[in-house]
Structures are given as structure tokens and as C-alpha cells.
C-alpha atoms as a PDB file:
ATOM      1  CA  UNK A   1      39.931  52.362  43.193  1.00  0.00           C
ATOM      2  CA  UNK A   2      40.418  51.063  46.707  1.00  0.00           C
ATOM      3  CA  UNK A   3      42.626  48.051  47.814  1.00  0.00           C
ATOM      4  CA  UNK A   4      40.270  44.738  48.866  1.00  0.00           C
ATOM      5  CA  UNK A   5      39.713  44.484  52.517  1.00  0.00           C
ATOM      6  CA  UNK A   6      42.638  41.943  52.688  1.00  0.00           C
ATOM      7  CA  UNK A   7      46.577  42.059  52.022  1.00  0.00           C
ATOM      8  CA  UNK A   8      48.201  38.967  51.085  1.00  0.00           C
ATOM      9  CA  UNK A   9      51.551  38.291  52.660  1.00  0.00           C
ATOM     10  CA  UNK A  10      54.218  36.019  51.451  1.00  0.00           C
ATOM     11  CA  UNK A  11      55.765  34.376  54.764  1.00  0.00           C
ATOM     12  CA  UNK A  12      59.169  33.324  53.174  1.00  0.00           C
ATOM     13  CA  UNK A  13      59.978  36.338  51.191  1.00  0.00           C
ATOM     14  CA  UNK A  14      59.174  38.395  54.042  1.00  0.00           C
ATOM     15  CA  UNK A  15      61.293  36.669  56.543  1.00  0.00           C
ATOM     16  CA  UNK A  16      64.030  36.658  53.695  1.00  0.00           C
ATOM     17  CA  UNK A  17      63.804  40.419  53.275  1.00  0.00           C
ATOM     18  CA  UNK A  18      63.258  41.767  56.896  1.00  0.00           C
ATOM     19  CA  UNK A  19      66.084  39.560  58.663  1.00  0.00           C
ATOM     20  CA  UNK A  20      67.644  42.943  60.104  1.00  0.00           C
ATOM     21  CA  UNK A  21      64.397  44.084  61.947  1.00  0.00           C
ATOM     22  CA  UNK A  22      64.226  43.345  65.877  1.00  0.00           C
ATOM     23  CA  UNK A  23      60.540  43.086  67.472  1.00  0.00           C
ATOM     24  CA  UNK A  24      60.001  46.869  67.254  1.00  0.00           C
ATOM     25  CA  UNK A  25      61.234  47.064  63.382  1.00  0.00           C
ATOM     26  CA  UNK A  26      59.279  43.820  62.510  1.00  0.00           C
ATOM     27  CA  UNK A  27      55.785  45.972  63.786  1.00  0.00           C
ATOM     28  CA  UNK A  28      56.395  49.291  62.755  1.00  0.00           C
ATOM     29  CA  UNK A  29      56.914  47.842  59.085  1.00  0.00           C
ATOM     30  CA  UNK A  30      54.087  45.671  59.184  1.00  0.00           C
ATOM     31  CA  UNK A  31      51.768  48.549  60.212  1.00  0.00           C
ATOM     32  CA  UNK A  32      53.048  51.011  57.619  1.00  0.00           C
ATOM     33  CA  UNK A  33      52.389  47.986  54.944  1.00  0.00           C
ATOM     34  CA  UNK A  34      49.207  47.665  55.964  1.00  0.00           C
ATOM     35  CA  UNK A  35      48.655  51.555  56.303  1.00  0.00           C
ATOM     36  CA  UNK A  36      49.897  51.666  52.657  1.00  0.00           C
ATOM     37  CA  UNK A  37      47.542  49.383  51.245  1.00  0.00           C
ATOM     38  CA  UNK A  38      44.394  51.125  52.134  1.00  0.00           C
ATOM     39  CA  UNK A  39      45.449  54.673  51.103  1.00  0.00           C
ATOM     40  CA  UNK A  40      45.933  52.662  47.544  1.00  0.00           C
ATOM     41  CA  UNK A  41      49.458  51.984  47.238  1.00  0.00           C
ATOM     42  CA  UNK A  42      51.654  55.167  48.692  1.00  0.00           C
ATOM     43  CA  UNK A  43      52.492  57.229  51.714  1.00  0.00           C
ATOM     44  CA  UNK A  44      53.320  60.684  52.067  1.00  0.00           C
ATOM     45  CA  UNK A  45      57.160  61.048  53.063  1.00  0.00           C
ATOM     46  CA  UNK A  46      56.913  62.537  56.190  1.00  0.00           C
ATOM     47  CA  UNK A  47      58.704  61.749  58.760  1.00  0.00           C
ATOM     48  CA  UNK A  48      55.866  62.260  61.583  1.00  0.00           C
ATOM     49  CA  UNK A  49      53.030  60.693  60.202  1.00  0.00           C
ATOM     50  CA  UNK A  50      55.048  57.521  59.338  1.00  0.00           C
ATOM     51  CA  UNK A  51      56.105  57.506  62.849  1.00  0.00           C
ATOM     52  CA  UNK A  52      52.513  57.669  64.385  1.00  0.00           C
ATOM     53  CA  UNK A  53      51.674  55.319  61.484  1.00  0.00           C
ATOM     54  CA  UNK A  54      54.113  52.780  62.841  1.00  0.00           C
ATOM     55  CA  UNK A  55      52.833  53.644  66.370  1.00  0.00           C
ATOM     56  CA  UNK A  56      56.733  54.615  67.748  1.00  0.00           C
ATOM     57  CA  UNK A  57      58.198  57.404  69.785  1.00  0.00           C
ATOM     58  CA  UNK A  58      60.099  59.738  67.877  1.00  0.00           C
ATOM     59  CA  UNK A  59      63.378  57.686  69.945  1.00  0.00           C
ATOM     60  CA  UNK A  60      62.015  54.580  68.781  1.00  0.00           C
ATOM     61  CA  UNK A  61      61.833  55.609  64.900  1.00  0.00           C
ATOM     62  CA  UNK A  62      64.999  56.985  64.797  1.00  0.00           C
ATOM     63  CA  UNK A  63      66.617  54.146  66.035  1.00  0.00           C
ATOM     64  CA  UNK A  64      64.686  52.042  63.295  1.00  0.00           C
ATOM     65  CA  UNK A  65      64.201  54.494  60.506  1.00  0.00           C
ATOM     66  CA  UNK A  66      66.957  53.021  58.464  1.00  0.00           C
ATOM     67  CA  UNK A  67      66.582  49.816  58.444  1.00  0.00           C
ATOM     68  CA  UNK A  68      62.578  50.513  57.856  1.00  0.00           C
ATOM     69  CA  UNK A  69      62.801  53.236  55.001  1.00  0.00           C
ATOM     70  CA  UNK A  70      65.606  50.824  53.043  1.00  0.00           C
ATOM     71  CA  UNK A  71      62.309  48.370  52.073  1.00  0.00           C
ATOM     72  CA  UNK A  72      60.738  51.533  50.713  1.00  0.00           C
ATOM     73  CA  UNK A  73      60.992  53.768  47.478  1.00  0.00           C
ATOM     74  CA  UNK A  74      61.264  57.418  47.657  1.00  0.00           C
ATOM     75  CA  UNK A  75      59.459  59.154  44.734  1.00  0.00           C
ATOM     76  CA  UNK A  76      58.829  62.970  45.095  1.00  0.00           C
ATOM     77  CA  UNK A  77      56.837  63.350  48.281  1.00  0.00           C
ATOM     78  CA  UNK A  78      55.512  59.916  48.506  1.00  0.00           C
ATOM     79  CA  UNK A  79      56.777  56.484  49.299  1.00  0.00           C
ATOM     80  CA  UNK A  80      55.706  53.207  47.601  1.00  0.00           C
ATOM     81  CA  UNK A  81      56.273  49.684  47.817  1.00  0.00           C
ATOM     82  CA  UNK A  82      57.321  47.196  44.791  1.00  0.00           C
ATOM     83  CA  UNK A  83      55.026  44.407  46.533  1.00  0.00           C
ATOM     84  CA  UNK A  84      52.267  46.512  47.649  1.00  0.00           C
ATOM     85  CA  UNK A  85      51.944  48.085  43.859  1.00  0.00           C
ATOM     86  CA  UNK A  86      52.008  44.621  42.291  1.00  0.00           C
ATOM     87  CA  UNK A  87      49.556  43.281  44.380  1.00  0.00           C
ATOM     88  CA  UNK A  88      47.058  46.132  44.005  1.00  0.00           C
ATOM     89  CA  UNK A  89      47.778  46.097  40.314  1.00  0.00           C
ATOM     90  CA  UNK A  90      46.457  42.502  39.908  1.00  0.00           C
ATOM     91  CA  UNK A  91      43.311  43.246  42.373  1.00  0.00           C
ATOM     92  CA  UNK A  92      42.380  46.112  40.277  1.00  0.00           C
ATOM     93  CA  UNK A  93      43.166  43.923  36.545  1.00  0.00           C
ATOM     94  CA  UNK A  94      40.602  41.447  38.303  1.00  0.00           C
ATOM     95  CA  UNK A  95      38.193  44.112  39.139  1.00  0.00           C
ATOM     96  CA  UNK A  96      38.427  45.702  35.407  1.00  0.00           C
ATOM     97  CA  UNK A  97      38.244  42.646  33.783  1.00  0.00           C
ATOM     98  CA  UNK A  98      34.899  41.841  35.703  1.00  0.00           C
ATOM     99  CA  UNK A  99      33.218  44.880  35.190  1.00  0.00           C
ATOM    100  CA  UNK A 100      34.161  45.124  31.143  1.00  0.00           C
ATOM    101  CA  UNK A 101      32.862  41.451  31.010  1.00  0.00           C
ATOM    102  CA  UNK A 102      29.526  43.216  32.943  1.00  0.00           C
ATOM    103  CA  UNK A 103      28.931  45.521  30.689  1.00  0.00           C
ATOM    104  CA  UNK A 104      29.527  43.584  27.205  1.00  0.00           C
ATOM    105  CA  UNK A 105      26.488  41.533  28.828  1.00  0.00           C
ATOM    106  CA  UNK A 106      24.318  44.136  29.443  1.00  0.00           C
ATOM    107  CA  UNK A 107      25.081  45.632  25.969  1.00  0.00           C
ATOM    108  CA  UNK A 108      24.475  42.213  24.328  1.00  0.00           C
ATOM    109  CA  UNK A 109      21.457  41.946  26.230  1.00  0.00           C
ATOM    110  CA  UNK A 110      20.186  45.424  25.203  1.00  0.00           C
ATOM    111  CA  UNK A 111      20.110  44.940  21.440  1.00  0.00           C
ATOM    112  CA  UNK A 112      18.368  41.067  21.674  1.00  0.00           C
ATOM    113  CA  UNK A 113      15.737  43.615  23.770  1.00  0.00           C
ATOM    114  CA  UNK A 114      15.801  46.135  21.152  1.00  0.00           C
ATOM    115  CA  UNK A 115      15.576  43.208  18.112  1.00  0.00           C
ATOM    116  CA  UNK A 116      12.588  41.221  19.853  1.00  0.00           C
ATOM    117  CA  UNK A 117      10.674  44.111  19.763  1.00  0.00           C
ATOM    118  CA  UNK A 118       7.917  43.609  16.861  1.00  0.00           C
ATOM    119  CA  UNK A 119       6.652  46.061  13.609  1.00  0.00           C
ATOM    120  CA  UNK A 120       2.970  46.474  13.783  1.00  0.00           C
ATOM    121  CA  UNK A 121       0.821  47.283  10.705  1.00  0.00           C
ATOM    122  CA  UNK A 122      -1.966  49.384  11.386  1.00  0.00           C
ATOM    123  CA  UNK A 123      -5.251  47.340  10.543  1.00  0.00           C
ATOM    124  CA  UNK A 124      -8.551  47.791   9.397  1.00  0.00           C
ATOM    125  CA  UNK A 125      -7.457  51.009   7.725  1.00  0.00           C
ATOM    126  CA  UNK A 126      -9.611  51.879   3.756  1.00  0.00           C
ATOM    127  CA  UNK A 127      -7.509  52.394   1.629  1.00  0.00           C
ATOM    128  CA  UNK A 128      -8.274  54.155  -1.534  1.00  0.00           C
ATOM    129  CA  UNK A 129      -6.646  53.481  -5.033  1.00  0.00           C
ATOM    130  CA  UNK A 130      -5.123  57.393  -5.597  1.00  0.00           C
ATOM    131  CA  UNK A 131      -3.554  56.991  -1.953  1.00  0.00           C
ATOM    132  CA  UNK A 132      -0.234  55.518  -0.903  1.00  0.00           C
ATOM    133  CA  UNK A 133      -0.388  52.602   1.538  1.00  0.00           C
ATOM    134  CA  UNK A 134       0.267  53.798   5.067  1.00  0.00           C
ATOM    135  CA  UNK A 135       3.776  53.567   6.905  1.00  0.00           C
ATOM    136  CA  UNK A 136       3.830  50.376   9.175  1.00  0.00           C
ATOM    137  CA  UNK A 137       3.345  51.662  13.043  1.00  0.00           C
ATOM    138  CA  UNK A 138       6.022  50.697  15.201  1.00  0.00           C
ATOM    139  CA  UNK A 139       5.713  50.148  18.728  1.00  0.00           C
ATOM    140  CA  UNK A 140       8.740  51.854  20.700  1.00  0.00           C
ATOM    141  CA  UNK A 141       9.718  50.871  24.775  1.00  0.00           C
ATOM    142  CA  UNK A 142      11.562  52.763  26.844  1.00  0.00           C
ATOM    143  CA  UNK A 143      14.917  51.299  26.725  1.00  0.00           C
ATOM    144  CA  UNK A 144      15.872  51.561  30.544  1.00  0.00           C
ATOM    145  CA  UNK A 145      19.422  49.630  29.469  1.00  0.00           C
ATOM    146  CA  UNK A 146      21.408  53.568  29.417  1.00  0.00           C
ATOM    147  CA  UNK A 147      20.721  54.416  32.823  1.00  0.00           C
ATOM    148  CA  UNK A 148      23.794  55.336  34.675  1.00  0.00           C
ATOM    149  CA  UNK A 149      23.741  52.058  36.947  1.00  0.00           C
ATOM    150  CA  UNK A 150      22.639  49.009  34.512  1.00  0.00           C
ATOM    151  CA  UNK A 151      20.469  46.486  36.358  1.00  0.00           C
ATOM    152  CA  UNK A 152      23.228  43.755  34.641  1.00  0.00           C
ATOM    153  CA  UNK A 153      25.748  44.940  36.959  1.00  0.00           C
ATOM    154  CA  UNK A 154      23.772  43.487  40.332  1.00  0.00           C
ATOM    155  CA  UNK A 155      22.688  40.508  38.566  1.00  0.00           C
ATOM    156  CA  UNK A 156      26.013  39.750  37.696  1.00  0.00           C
ATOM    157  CA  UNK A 157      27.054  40.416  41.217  1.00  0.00           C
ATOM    158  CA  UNK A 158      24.129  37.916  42.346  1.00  0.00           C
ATOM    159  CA  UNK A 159      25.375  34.949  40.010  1.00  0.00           C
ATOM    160  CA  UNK A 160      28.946  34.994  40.986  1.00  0.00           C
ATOM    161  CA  UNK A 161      27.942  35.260  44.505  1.00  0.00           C
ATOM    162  CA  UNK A 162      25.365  32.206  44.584  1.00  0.00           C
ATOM    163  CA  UNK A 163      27.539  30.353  42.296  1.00  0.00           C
ATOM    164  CA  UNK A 164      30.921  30.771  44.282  1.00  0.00           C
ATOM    165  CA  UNK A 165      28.801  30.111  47.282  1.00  0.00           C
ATOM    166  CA  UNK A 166      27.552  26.494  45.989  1.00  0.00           C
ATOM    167  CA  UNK A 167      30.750  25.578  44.356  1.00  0.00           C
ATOM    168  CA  UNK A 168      32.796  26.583  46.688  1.00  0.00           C
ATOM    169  CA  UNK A 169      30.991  26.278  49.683  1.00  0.00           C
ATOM    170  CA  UNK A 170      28.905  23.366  49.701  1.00  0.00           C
ATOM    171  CA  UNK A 171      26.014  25.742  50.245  1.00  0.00           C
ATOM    172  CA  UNK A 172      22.100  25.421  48.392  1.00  0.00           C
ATOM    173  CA  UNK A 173      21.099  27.501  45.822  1.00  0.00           C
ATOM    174  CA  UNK A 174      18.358  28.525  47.458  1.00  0.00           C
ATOM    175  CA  UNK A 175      20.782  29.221  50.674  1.00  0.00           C
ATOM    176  CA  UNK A 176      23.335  30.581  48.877  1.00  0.00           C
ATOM    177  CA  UNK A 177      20.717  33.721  47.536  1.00  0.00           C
ATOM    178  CA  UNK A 178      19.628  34.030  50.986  1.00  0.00           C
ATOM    179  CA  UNK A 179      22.855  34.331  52.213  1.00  0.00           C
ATOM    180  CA  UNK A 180      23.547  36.851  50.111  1.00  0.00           C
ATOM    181  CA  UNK A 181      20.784  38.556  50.259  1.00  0.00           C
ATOM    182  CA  UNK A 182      21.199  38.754  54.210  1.00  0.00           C
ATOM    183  CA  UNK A 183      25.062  40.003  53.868  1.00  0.00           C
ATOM    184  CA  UNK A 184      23.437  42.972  51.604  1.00  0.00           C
ATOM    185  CA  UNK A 185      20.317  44.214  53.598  1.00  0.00           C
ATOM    186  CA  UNK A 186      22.774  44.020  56.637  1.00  0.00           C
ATOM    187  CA  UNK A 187      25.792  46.236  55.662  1.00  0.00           C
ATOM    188  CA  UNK A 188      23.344  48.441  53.371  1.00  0.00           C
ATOM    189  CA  UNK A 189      25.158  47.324  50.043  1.00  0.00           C
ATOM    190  CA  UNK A 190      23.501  46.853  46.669  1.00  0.00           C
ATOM    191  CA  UNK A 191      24.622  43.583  44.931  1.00  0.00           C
ATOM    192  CA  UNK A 192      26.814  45.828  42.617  1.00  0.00           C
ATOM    193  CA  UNK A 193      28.904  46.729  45.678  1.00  0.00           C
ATOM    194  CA  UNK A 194      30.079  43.501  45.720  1.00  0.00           C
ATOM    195  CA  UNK A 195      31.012  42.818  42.483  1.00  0.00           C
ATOM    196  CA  UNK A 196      35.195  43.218  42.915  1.00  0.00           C
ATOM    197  CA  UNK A 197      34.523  41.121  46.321  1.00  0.00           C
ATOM    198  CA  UNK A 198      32.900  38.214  44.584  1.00  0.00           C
ATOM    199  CA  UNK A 199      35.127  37.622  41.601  1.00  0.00           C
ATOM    200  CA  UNK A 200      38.069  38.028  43.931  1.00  0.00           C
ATOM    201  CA  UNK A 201      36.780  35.358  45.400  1.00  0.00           C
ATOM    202  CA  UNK A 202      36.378  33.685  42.627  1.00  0.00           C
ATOM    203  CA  UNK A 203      39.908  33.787  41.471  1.00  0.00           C
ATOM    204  CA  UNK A 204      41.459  33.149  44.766  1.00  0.00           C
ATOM    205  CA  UNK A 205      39.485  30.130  45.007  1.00  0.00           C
ATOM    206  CA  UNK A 206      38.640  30.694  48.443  1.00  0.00           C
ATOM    207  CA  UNK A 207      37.681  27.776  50.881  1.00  0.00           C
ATOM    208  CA  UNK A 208      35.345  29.836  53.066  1.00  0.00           C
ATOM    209  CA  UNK A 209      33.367  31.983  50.469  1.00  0.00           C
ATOM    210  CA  UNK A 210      30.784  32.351  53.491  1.00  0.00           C
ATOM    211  CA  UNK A 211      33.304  34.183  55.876  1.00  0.00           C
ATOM    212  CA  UNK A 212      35.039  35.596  52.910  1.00  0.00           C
ATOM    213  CA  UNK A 213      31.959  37.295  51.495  1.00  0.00           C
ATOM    214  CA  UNK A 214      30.710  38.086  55.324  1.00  0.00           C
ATOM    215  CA  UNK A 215      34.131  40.220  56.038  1.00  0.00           C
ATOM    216  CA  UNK A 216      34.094  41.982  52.457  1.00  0.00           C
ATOM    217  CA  UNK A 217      30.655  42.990  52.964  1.00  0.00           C
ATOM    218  CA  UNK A 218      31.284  44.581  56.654  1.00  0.00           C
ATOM    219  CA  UNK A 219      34.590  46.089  55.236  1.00  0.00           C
ATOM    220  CA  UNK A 220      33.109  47.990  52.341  1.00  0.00           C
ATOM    221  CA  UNK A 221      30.380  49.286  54.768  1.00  0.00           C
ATOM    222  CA  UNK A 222      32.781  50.582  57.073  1.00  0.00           C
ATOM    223  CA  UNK A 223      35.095  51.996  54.518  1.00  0.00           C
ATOM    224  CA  UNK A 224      31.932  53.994  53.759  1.00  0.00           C
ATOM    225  CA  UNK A 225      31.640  55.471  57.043  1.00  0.00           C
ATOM    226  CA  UNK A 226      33.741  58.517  58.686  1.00  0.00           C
ATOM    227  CA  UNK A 227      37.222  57.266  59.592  1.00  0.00           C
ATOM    228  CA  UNK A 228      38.365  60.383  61.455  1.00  0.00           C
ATOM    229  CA  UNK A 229      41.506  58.776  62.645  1.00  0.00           C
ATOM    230  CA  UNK A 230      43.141  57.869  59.298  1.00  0.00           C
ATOM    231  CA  UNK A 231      41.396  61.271  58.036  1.00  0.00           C
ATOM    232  CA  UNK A 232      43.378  63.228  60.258  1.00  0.00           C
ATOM    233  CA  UNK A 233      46.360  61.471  59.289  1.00  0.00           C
ATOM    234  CA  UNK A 234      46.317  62.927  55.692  1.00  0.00           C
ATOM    235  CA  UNK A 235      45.908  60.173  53.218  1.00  0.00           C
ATOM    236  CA  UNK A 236      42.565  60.644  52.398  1.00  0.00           C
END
């Protein structure tokens, strides 16, 4: 699962934590944080890459290696860090927790189908007195509800969406779907894409569920694009 297209940052633990980085220290870190969190949570330990990561000379990182690496943990041929993991942890409990909730609904909603649908007895049928009475006919529908993709998933992605969007954001109903709607046909999503993005929101209690929504729309899209760059750099 990947990271959202945001990274929180905690001002006054980081300032407590990074009071031995210069200028050059304080950027390189920053940059392999944020380098970290969209390859999922870990870097390969090598040296090279996480100096082109950090965009330094090989002089520079040397001089700042140290102090860098000490914020780090070393585990086999990877790095990780404590923050980064917890973070991504609770995005991804968030995420799980939506989609279980998703499907329960879309099961529950299944079987009411599958209950509603009626026994039929076959009429205007003679029946003779040395014959048993005919089996009842039952109709039978196609029950779509198995399909890989369940349509419950993108209507679930539509109510959180309209309803963060009124609640939080002052908007219509009426705008709020077209909004939506607009953010989708734009970035070529379907609703179901932004499931994790809208109950995200939705915890965080953003004030700007417009721009929030806008951004994690246009960073999904992208994300599904080429990205020979970080390709090339071996995370991926």
C-alpha cells in the first residue's frame, strides 16, 4: 500500500531532534524523509543513492553522513525511520478499517437483495388427483454483488466525499457531487480510487476538504504515471 500524498511533520520534535544539523544537514534529511515516505517506509542502505537522494556531493555527504544516518535505523540492507513507520502504520489502519467497513456493506446489502427476491407458484396449471402438486418456480437474478470490484466500494467513496465536502466545507450537496465528480473525470480516477483519500480526510478533520481532495486526486494520478527519475533510483 502506498503512503498518502502528504507527510505530516511535527515542528517541535523535529527541531528537538535535529539541533546538530547546519543548513546542508537540515535539507539533505528532510529530502531523504520525504524520499522514504513514498517508497513506503524504507531505503536501501547505499551510500550513493542516499547521497543523490539528499541531492549532495559525495564531499558534502561525508561531511554530514554522521550526524544524518544517527536519526536512522540500519536493518539488513535497508534503512527505516521510527516516525516515518508509525505514521504510515496509522494511514494504512485508516485505510483498512474503511475498506472492511466497505465491504460488510456491500455484503449486508447483497443478502437483503438476495431475501427480497420473491417464490413464484406456477398458475393455471390442471392438476390431476394421482399427481403430486408441482414444485413452486423460483425466479433467480444474476447476483452481480461477487464481481471482483463491488459497485459499494465507489458509492461509499461518493458519500464520504459529498458528506466531508458539506460538513466540512460549507459546500451544497448538489455542489459537493459535482465537485467530485469534476476531480474524478479530470485525473481519470474511479470514485473507488479515492476511498483512502476521503476518509483520511475525514479523520484529519481537514479545513479545506476542497483543496485537500483536489491535491489527492492529482497525486494518485501522477503516482500512476512513469516516474523514471525515482525508477532509476531503485526503490520501485
Amino acid at each position: 500500500m502506498s503512503a498518502p500524498p502528504y507527510m505530516k511533520l511535527y515542528i517541535s520534535d523535529y527541531h528537538a531532534d535535529t539541533t546538530e544539523l547546519d543548513v546542508v544537514g537540515h535539507g539533505a534529511y528532510l529530502l531523504l524523509l520525504m524520499a522514504m515516505w513514498r517508497s513506503g517506509g524504507k531505503l536501501p542502505r547505499d551510500e550513493g543513492k542516499l547521497s543523490r537522494l539528499a541531492k549532495c556531493t559525495p564531499e558534502q555527504w561525508a561531511l554530514i553522513r554522521d550526524d544524518i544516518m544517527g536519526h536512522f535505523k540500519v536493518s539488513g540492507g535497508v534503512i527505516r525511520h521510527s516516525r516515518v513507520s508509525k505514521e504510515i502504520a496509522k494511514y494504512e489502519a485508516v485505510v483498512d478499517g474503511s475498506s472492511r467497513a466497505g465491504k460488510a456493506s456491500g455484503f449486508k446489502r447483497a443478502n437483503k437483495n438476495k431475501d427480497m427476491i420473491p417464490n413464484v407458484r406456477s398458475q393455471n396449471v390442471e392438476r390431476k388427483s394421482n399427481q403430486p402438486e408441482p414444485e413452486p418456480e423460483r425466479i433467480t437474478v444474476e447476483d452481480k454483488s461477487s464481481t471482483a470490484c463491488p459497485p459499494n466500494l465507489d458509492a461509499e467513496a461518493w458519500a464520504k466525499a459529498r458528506s466531508i465536502l458539506v460538513r466540512q466545507g460549507g459546500m451544497t450537496d448538489k455542489s459537493a457531487g459535482s465537485l467530485f465528480g469534476r476531480l474524478l473525470s479530470q485525473n481519470g480516477l474511479e470514485p473507488r480510487d479515492m476511498l483512502a483519500s476521503c476518509a483520511t480526510a475525514e479523520v484529519i478533520a481537514t479545513k479545506d476538504p476542497q483543496g485537500y481532495l483536489t491535491k489527492a486526486a492529482q497525486a494518485i494520478s501522477k503516482r500512476r504515471a512513469p516516474d523514471i527519475g525515482y525508477r532509476d533510483a531503485g526503490f520501485v
